[in-house]
Protein backbone atom coordinates (compact mmCIF):
# COMPACT_ATOMS: atom_id res chain seq x y z
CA UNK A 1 184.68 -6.74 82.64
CA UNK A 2 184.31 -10.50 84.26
CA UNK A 3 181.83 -11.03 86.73
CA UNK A 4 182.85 -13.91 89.24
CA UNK A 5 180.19 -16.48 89.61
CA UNK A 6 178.54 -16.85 93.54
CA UNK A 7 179.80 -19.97 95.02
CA UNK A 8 177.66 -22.77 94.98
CA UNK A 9 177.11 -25.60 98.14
CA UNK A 10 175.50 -28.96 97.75
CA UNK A 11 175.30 -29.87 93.65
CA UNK A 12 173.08 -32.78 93.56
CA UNK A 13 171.37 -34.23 90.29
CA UNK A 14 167.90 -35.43 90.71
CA UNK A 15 166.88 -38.62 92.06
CA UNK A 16 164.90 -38.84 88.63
CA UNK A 17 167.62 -39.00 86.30
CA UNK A 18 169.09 -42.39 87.75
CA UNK A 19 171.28 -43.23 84.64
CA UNK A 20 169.94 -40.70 81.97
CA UNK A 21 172.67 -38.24 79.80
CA UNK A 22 170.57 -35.33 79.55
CA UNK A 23 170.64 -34.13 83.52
CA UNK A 24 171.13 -30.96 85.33
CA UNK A 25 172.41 -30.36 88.42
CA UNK A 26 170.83 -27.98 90.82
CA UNK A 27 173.13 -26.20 93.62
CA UNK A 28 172.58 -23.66 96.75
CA UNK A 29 173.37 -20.39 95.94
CA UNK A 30 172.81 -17.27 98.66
CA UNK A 31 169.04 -17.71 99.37
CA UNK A 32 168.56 -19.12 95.86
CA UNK A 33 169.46 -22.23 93.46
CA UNK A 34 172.20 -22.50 90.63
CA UNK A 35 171.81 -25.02 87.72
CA UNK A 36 174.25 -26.03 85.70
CA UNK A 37 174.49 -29.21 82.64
CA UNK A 38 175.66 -32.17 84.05
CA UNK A 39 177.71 -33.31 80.92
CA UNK A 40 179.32 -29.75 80.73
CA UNK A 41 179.92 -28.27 84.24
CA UNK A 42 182.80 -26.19 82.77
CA UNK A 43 179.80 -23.86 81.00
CA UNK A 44 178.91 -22.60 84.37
CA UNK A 45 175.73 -22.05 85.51
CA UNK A 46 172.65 -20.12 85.98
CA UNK A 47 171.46 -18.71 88.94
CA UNK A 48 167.72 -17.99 90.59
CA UNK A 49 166.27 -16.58 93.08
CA UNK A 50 164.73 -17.98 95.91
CA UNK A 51 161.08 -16.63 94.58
CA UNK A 52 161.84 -18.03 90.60
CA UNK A 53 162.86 -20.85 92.00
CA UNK A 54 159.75 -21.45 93.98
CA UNK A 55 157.73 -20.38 90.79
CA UNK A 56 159.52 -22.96 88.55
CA UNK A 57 159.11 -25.78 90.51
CA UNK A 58 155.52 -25.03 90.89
CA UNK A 59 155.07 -24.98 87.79
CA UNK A 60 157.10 -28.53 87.02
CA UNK A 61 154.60 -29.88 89.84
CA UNK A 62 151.37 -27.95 88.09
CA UNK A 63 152.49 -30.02 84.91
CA UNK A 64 153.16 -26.92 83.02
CA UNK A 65 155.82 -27.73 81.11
CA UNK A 66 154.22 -31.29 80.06
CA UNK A 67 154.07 -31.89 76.67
């Protein structure tokens, strides 16, 4: 069985990665986001809803994930 992927408006890569490699790309997806690896778009992508999204960036912002 192959599942077809949502389609995805608006990939943009964050304003913070100016010239880094390792970047993601973050997309509109239904009422949710889709990420995907900038160096490897062909992979395809993962997809959240608008809720996990919302909890994962406020966590980033918290500084959860700070090491």
């Amino acid at each position: 069985m192959t599942l077809e992927q949502p389609a995805v408006v608006g990939w943009r890569k964050s304003s913070r990665s100016s010239q880094e490699t390792n970047c993601v790309e973050v997309g509109r997806v239904g009422d949710g986001a889709a990420v995907r690896d900038t160096k490897n778009r062909a992979a395809g992508y993962f997809t959240a809803t608008a809720d996990q999204w919302a909890a994962f960036v406020a966590a980033i912002k918290s500084g959860r994930y700070d090491g």
